[in-house]
PDB file of N, CA and C in Angstrom:
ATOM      1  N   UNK A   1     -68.028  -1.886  23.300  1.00  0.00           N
ATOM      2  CA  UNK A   1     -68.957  -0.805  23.584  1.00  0.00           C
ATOM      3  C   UNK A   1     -70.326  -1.130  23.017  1.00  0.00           C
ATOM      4  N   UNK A   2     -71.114  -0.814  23.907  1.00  0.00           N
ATOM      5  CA  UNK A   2     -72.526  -0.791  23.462  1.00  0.00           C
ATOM      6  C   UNK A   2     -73.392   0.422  23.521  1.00  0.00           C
ATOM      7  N   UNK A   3     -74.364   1.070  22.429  1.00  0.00           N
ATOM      8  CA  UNK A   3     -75.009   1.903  22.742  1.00  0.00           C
ATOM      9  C   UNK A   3     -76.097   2.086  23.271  1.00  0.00           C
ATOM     10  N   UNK A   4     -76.719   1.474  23.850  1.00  0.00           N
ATOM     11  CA  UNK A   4     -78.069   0.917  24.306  1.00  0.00           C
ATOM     12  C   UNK A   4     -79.266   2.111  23.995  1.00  0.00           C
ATOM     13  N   UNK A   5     -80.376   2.070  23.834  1.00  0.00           N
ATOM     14  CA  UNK A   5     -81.526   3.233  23.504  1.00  0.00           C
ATOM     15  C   UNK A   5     -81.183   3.919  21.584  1.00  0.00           C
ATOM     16  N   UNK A   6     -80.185   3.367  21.223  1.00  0.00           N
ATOM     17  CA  UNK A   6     -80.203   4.153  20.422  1.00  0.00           C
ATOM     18  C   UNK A   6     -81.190   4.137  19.178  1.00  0.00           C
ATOM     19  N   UNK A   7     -81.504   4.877  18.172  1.00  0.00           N
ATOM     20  CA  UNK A   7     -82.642   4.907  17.259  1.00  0.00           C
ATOM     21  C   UNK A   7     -82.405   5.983  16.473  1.00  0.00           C
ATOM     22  N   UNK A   8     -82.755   5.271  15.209  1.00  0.00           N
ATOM     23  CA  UNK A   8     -82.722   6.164  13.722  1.00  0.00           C
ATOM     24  C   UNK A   8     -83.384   7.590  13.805  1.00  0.00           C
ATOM     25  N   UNK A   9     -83.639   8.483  13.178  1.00  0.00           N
ATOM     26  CA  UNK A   9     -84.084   9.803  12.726  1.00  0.00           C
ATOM     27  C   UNK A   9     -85.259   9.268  11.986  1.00  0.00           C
ATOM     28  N   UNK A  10     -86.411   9.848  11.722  1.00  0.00           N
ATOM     29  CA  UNK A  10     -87.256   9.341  10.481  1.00  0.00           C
ATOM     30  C   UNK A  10     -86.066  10.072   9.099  1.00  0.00           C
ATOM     31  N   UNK A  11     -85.437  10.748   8.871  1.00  0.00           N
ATOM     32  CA  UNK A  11     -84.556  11.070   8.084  1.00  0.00           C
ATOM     33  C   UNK A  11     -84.066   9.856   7.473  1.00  0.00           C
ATOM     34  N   UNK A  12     -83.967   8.846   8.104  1.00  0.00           N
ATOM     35  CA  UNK A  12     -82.172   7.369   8.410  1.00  0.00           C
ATOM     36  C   UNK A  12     -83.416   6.398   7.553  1.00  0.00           C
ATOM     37  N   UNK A  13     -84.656   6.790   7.152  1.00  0.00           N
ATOM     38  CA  UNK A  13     -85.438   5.627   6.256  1.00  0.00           C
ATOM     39  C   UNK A  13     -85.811   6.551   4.951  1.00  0.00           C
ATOM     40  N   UNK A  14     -85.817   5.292   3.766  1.00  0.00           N
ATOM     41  CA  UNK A  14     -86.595   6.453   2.590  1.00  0.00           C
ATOM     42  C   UNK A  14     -87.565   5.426   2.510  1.00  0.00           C
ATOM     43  N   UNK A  15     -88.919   5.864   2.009  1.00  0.00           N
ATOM     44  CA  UNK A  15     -90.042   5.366   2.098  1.00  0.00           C
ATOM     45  C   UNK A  15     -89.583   4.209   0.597  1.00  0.00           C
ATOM     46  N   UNK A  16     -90.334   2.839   0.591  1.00  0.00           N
ATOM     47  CA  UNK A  16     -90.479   2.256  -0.906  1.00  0.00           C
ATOM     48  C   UNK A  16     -91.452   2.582  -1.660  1.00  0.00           C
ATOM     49  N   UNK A  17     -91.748   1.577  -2.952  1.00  0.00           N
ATOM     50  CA  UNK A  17     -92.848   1.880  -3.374  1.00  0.00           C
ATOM     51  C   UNK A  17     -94.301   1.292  -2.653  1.00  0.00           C
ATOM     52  N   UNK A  18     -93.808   0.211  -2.223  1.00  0.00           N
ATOM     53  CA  UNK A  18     -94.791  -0.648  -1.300  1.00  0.00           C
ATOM     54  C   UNK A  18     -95.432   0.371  -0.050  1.00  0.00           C
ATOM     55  N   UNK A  19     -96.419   0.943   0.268  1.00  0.00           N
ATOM     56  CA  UNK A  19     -97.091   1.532   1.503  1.00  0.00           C
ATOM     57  C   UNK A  19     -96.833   0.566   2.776  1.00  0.00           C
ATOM     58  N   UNK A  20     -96.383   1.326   3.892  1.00  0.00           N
ATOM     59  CA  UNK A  20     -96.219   0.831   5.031  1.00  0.00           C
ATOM     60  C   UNK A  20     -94.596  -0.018   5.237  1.00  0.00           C
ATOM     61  N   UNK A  21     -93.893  -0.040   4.191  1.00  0.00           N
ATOM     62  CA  UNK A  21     -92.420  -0.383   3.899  1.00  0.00           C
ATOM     63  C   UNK A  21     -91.579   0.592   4.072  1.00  0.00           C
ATOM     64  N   UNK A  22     -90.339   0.335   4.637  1.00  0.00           N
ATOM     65  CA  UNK A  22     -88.901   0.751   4.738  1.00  0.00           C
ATOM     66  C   UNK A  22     -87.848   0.110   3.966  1.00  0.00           C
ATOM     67  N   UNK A  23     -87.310   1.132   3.194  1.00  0.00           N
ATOM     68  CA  UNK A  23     -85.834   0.720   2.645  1.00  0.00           C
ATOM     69  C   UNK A  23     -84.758   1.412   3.057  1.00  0.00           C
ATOM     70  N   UNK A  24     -83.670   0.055   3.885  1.00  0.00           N
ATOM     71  CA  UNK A  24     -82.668   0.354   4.575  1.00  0.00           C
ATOM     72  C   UNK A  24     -81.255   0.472   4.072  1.00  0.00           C
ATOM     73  N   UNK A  25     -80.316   1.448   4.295  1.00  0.00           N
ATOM     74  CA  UNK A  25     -79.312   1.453   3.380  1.00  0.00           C
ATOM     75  C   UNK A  25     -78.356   0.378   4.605  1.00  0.00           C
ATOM     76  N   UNK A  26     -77.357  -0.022   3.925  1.00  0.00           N
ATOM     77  CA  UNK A  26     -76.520  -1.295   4.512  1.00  0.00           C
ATOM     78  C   UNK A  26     -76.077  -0.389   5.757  1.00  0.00           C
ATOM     79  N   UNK A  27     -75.351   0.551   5.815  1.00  0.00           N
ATOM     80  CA  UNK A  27     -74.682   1.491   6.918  1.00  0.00           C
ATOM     81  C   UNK A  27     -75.532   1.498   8.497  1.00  0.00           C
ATOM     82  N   UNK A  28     -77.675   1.796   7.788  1.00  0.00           N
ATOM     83  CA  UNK A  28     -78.330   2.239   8.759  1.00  0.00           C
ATOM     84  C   UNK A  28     -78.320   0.525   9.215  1.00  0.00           C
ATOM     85  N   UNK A  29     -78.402  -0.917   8.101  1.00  0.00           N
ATOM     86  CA  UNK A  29     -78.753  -1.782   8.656  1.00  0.00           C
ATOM     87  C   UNK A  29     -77.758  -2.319   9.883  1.00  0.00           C
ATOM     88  N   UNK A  30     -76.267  -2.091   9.685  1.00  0.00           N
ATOM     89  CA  UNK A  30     -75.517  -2.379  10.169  1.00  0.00           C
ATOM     90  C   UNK A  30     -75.270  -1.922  11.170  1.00  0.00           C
ATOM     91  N   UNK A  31     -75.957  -0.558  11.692  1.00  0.00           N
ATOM     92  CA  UNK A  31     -76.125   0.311  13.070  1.00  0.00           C
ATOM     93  C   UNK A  31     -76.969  -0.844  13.765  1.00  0.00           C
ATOM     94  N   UNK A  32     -78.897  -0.990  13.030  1.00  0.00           N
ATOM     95  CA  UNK A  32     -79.313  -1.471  13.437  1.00  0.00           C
ATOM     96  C   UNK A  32     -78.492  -2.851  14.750  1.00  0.00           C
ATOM     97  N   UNK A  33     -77.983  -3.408  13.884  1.00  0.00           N
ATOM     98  CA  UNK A  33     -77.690  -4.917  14.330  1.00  0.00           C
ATOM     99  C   UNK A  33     -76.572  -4.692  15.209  1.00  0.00           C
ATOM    100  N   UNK A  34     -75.806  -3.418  15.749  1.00  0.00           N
ATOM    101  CA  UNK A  34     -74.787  -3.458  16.518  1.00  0.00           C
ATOM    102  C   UNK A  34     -75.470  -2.977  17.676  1.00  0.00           C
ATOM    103  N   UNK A  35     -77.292  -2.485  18.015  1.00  0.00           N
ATOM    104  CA  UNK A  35     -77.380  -1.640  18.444  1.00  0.00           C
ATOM    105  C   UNK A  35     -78.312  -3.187  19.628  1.00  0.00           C
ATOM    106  N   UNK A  36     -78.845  -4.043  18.981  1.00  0.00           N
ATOM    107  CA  UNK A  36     -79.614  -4.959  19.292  1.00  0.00           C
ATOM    108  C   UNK A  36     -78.687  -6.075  20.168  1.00  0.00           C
ATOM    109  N   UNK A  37     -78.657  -6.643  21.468  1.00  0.00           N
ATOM    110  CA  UNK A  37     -77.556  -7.365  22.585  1.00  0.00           C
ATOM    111  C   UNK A  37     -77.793  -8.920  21.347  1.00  0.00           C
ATOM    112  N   UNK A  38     -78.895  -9.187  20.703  1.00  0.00           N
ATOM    113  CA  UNK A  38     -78.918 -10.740  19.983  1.00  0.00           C
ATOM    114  C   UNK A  38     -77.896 -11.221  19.067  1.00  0.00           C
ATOM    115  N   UNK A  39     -77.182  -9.484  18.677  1.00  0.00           N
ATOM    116  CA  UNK A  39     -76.388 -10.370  17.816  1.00  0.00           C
ATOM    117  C   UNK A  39     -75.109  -9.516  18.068  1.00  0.00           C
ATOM    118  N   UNK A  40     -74.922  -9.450  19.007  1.00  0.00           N
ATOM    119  CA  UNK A  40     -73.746  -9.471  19.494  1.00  0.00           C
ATOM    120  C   UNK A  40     -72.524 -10.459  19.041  1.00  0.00           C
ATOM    121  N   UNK A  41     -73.125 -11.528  19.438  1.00  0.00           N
ATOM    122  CA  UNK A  41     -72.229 -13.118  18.651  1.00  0.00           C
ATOM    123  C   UNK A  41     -71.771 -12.755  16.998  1.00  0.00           C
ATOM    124  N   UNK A  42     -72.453 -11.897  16.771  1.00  0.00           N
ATOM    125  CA  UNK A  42     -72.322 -11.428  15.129  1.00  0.00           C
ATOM    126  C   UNK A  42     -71.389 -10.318  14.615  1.00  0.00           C
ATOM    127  N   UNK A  43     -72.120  -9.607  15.458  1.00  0.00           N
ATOM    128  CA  UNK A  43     -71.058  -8.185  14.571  1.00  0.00           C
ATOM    129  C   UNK A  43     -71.567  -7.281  16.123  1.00  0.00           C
ATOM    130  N   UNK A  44     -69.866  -6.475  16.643  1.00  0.00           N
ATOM    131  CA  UNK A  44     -70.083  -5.870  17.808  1.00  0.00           C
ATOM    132  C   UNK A  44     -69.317  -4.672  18.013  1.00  0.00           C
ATOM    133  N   UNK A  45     -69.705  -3.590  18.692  1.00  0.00           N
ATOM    134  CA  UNK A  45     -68.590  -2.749  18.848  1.00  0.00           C
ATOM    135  C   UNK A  45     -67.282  -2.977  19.474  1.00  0.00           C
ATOM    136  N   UNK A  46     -66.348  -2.268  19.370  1.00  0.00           N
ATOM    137  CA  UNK A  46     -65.086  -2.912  19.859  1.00  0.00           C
ATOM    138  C   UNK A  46     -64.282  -1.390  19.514  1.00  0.00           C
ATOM    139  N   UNK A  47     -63.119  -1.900  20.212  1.00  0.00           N
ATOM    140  CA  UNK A  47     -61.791  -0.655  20.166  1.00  0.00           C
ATOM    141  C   UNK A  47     -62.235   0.751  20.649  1.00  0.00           C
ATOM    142  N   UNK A  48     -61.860   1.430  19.423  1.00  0.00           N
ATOM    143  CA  UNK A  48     -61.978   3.320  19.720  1.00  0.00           C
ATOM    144  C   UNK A  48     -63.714   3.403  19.268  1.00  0.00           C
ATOM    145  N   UNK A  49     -64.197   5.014  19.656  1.00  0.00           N
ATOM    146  CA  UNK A  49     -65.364   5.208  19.174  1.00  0.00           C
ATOM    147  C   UNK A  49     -65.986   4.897  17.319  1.00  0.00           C
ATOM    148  N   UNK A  50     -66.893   4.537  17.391  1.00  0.00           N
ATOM    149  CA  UNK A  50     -67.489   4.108  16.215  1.00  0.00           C
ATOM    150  C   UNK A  50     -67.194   2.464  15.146  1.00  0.00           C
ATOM    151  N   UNK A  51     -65.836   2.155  15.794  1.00  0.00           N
ATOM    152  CA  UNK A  51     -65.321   0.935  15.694  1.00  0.00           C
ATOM    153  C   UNK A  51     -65.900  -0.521  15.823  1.00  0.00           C
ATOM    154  N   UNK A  52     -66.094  -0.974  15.091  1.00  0.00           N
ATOM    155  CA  UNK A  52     -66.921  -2.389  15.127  1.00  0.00           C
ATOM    156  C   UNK A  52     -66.070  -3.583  14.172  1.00  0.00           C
ATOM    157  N   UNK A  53     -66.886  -4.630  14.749  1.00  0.00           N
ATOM    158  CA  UNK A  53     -66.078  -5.727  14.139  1.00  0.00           C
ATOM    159  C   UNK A  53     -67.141  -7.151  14.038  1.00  0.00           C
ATOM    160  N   UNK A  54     -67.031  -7.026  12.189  1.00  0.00           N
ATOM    161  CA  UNK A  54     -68.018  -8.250  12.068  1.00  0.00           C
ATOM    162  C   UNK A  54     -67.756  -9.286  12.568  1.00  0.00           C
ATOM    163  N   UNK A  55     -67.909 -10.273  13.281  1.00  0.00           N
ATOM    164  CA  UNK A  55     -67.713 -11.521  13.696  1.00  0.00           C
ATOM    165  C   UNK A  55     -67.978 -12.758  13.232  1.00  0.00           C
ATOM    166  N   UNK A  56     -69.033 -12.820  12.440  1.00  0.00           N
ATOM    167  CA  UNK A  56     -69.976 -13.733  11.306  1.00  0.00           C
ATOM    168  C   UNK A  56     -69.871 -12.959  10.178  1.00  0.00           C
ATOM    169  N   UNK A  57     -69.141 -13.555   8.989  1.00  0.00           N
ATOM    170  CA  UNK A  57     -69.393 -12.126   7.938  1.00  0.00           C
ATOM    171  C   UNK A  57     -70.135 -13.116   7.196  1.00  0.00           C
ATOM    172  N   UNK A  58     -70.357 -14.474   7.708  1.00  0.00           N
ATOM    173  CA  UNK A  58     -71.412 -15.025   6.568  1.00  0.00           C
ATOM    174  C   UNK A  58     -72.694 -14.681   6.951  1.00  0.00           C
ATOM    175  N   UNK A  59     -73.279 -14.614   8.416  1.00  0.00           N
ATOM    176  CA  UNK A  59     -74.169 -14.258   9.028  1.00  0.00           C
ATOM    177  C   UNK A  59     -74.952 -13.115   8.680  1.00  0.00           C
ATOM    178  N   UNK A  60     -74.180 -11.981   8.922  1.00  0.00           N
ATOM    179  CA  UNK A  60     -74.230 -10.704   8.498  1.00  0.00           C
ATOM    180  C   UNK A  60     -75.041 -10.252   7.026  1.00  0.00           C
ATOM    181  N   UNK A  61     -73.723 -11.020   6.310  1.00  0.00           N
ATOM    182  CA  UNK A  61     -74.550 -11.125   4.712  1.00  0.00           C
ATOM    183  C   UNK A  61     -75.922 -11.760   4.544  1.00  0.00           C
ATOM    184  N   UNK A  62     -76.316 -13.145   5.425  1.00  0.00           N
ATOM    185  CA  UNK A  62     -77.059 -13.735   5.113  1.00  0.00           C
ATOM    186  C   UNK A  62     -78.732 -13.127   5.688  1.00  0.00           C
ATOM    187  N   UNK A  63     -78.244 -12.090   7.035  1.00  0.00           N
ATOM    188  CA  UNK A  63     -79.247 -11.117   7.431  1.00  0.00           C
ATOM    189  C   UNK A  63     -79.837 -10.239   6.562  1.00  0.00           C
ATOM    190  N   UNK A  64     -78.384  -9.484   6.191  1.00  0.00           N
ATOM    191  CA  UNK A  64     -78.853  -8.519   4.870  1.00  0.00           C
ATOM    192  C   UNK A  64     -79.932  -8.973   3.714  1.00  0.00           C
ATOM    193  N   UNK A  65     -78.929 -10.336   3.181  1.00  0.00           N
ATOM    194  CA  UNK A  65     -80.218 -10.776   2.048  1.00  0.00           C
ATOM    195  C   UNK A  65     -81.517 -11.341   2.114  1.00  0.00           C
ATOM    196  N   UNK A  66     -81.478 -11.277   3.616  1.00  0.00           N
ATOM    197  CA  UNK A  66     -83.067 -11.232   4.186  1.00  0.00           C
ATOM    198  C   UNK A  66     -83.753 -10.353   4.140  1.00  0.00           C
ATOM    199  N   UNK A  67     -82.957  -8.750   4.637  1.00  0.00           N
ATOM    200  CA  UNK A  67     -83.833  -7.767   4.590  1.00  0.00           C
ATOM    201  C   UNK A  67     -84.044  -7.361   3.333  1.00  0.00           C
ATOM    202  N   UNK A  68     -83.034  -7.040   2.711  1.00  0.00           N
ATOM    203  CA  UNK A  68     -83.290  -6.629   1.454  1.00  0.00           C
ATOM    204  C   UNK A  68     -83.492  -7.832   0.407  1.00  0.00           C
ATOM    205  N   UNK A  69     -84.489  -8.943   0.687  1.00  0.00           N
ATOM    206  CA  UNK A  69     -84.772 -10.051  -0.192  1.00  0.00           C
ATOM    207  C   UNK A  69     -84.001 -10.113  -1.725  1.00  0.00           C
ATOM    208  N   UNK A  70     -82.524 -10.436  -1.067  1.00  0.00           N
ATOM    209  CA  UNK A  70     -81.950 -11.044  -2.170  1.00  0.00           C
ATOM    210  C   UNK A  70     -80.877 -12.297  -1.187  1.00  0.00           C
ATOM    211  N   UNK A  71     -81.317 -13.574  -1.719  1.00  0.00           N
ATOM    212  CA  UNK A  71     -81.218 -14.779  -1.261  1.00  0.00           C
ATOM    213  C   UNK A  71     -79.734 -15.211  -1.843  1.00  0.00           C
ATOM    214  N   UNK A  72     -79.332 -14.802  -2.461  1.00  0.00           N
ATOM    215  CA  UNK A  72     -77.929 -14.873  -2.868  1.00  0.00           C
ATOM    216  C   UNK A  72     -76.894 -14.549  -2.327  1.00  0.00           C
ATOM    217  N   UNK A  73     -77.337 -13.187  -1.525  1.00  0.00           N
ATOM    218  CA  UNK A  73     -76.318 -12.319  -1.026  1.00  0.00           C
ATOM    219  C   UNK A  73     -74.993 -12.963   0.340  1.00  0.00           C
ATOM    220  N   UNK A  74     -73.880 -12.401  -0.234  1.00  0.00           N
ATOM    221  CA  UNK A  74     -73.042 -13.241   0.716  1.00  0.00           C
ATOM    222  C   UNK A  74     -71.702 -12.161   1.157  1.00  0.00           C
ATOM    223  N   UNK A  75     -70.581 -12.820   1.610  1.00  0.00           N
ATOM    224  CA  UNK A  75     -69.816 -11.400   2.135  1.00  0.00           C
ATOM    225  C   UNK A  75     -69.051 -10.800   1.205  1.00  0.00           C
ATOM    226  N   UNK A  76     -68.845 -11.216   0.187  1.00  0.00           N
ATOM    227  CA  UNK A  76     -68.000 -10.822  -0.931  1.00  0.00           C
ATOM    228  C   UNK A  76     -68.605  -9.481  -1.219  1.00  0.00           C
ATOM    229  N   UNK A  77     -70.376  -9.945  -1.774  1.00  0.00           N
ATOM    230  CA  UNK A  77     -70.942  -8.998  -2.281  1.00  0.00           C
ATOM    231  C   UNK A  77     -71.327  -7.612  -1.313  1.00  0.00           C
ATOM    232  N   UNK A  78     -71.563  -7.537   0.148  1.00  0.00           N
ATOM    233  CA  UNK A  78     -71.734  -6.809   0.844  1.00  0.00           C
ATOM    234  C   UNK A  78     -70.673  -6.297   1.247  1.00  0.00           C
ATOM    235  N   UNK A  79     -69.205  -6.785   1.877  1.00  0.00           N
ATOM    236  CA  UNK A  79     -67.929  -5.984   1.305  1.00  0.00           C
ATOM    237  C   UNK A  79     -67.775  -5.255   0.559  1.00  0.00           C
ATOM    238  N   UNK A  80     -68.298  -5.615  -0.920  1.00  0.00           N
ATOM    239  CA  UNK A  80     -68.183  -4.442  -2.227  1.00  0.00           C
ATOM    240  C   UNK A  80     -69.161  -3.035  -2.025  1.00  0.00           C
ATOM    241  N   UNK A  81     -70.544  -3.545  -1.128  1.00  0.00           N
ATOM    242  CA  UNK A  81     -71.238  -2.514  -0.962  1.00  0.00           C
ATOM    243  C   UNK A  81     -70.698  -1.842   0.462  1.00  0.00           C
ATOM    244  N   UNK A  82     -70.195  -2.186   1.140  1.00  0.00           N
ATOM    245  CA  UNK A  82     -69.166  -1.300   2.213  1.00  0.00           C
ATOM    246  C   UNK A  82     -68.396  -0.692   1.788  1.00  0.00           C
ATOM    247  N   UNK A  83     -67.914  -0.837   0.795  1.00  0.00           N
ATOM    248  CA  UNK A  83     -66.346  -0.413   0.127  1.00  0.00           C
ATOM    249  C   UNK A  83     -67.140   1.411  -0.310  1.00  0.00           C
ATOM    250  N   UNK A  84     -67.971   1.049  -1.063  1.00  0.00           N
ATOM    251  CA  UNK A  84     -69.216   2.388  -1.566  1.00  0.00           C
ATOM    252  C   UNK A  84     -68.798   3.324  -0.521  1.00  0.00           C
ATOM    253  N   UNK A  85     -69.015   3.144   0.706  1.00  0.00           N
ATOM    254  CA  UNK A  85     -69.048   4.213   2.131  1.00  0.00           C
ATOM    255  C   UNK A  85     -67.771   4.596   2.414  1.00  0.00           C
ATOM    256  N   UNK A  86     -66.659   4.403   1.586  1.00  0.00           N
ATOM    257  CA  UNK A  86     -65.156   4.838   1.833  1.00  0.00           C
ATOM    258  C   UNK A  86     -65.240   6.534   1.450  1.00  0.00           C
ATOM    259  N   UNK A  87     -65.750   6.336  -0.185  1.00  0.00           N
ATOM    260  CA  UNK A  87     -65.095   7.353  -0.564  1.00  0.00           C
ATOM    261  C   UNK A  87     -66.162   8.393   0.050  1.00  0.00           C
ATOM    262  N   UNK A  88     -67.107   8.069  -0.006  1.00  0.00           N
ATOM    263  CA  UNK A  88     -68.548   9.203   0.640  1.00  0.00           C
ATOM    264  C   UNK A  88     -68.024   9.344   2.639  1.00  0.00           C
ATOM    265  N   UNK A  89     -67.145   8.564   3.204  1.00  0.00           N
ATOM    266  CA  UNK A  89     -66.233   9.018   4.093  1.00  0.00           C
ATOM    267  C   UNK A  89     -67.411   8.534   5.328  1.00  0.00           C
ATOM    268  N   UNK A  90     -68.472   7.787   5.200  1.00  0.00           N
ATOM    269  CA  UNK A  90     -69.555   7.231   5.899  1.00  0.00           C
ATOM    270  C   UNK A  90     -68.720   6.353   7.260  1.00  0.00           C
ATOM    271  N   UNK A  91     -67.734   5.404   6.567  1.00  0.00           N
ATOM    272  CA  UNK A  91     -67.258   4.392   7.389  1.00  0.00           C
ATOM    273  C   UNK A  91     -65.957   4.084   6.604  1.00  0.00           C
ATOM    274  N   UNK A  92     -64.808   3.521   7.150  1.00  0.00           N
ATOM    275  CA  UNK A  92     -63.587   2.758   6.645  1.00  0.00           C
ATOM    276  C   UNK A  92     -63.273   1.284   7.211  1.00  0.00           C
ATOM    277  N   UNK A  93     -62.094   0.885   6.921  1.00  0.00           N
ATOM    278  CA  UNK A  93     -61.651  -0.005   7.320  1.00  0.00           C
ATOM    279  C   UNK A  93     -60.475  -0.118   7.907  1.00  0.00           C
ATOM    280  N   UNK A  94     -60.797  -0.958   9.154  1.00  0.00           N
ATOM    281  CA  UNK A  94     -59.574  -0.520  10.164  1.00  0.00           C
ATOM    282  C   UNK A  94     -58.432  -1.307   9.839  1.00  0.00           C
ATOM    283  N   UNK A  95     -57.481  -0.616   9.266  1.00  0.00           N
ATOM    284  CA  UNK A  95     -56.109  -1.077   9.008  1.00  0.00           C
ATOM    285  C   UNK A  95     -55.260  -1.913   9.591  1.00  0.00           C
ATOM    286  N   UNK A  96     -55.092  -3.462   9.697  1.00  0.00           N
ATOM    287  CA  UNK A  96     -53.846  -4.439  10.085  1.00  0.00           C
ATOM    288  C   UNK A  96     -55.337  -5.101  11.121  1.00  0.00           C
ATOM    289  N   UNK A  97     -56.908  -5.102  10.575  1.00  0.00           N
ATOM    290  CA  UNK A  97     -57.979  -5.841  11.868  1.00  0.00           C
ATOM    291  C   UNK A  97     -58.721  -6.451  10.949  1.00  0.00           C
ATOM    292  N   UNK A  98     -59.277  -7.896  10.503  1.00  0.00           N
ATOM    293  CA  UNK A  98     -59.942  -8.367   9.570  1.00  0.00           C
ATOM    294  C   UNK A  98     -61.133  -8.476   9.910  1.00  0.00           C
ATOM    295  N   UNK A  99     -61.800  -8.085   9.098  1.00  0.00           N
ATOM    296  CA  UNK A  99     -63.149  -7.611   9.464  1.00  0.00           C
ATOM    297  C   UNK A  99     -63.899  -6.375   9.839  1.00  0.00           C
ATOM    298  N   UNK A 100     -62.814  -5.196  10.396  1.00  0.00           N
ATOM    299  CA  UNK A 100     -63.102  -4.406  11.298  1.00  0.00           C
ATOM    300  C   UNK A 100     -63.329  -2.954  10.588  1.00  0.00           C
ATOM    301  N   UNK A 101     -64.256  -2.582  11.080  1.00  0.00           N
ATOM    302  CA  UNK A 101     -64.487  -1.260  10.235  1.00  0.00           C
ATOM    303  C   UNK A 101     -64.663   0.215  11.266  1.00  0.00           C
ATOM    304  N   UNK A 102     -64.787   1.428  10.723  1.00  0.00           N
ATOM    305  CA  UNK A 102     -64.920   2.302  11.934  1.00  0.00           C
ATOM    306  C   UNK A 102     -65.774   3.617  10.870  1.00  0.00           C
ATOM    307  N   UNK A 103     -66.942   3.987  12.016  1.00  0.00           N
ATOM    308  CA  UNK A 103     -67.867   4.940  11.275  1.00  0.00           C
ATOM    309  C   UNK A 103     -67.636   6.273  11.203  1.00  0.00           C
ATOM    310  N   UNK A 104     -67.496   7.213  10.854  1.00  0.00           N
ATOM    311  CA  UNK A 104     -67.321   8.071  10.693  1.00  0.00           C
ATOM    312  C   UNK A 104     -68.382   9.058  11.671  1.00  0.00           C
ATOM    313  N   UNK A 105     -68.785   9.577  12.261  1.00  0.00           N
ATOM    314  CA  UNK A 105     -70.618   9.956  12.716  1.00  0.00           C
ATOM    315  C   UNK A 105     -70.852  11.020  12.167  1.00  0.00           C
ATOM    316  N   UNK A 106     -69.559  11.789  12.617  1.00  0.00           N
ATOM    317  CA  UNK A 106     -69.858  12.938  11.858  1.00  0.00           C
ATOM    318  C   UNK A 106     -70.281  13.339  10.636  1.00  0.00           C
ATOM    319  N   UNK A 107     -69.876  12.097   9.427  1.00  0.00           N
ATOM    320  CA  UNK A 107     -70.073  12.301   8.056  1.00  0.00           C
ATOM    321  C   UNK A 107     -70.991  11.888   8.223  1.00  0.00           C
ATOM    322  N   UNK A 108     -71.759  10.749   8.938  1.00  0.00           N
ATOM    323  CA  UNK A 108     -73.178  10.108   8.641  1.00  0.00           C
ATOM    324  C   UNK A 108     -73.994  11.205   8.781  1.00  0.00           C
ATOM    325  N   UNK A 109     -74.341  11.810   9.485  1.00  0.00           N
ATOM    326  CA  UNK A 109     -75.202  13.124   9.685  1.00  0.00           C
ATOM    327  C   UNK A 109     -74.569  14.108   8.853  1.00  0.00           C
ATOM    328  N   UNK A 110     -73.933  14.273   8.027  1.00  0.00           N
ATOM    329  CA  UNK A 110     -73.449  15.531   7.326  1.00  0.00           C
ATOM    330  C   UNK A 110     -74.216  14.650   5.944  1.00  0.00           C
ATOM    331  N   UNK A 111     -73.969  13.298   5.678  1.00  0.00           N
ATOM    332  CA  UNK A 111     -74.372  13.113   4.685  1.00  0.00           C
ATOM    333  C   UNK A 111     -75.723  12.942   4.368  1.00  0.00           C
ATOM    334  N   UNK A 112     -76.111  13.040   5.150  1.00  0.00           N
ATOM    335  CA  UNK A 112     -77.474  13.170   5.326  1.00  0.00           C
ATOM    336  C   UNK A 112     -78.579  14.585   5.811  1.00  0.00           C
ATOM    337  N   UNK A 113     -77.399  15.146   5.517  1.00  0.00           N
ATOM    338  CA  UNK A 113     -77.773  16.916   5.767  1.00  0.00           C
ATOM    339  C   UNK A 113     -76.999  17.590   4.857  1.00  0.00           C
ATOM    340  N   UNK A 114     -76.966  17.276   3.743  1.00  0.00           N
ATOM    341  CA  UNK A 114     -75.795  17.678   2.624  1.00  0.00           C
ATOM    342  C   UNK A 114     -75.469  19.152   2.776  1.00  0.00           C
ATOM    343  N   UNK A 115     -76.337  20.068   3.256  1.00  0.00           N
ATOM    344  CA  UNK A 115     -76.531  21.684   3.139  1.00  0.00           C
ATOM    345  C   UNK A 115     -75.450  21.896   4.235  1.00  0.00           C
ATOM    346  N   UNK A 116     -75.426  20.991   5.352  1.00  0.00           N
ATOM    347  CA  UNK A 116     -74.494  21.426   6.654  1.00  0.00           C
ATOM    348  C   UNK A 116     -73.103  21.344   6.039  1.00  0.00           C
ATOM    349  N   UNK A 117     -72.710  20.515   4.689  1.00  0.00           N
ATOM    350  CA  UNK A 117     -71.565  19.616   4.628  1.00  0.00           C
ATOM    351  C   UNK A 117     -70.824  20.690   3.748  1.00  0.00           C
ATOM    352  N   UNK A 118     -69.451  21.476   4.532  1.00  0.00           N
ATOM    353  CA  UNK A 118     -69.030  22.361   3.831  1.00  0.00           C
ATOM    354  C   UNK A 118     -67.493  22.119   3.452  1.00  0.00           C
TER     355      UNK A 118
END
C-alpha cells in the first residue's frame, strides 16, 4: 500500500533552536520515507492498514543519522528508539515478521492531541 499526497500537520514538527529548522521525531520521519515512491527499495507499506516493513534496516538507520546528524547511528540504536512508541501505543511490532511494524493512527493523533485522549 501506498499513500500518495500525504503530509504532516504543522502540529507533526516542533520548531529547534536554530530559525528556519525542523526537528523530526523518528515515527513522523518514518511516515515521511514510506510516503516518498524513492525509497520504496527501503522501507514500504505492506499487509493490513498502517503496516510496514523495513527492508534496509541499515539504510533506514543510516538516513536517520543524517537527519538527525548523528553519524553513528545504526539499527540497533533506532530499534531501541522504536521500542519508546510501544508503550505510548504510537506503533508495535508485528509478531512472527522481521522487521515489520504496524502504526497505530489513531494513537498518533490522540497523542498529539493529548486533551482528546480519554
Amino acid at each position: 500500500l501506498y499513500f500518495p499526497g500525504f503530509a504532516f500537520p504543522d502540529w507533526a514538527y516542533k520548531p529547534e533552536s536554530s530559525p528556519g529548522s525542523r526537528q523530526i521525531q523518528l515515527w513522523h520521519f518514518i511516515l515521511e520515507l514510506l510516503q516518498k515512491e524513492e525509497y520504496q527499495g527501503v522501507i514500504a507499506w505492506q499487509g493490513d492498514y498502517g503496516e510496514f516493513v523495513i527492508k534496509d534496516p541499515d539504510e533506514v538507520a543510516r538516513l536517520w543519522g543524517i537527519r538527525k546528524c548523528k553519524p553513528h547511528m545504526n539499527y540497533d540504536k533506532l530499534s531501541r528508539a522504536l521500542r519508546y512508541y510501544y508503550n505510548k501505543r504510537i506503533l508495535h511490532k508485528t509478531k512472527g515478521k522481521r522487521f515489520t511494524y504496524k502504526f497505530n493512527f489513531s494513537k498518533v493523533v490522540l497523542v498529539n492531541y493529548p486533551i482528546l485522549d480519554m
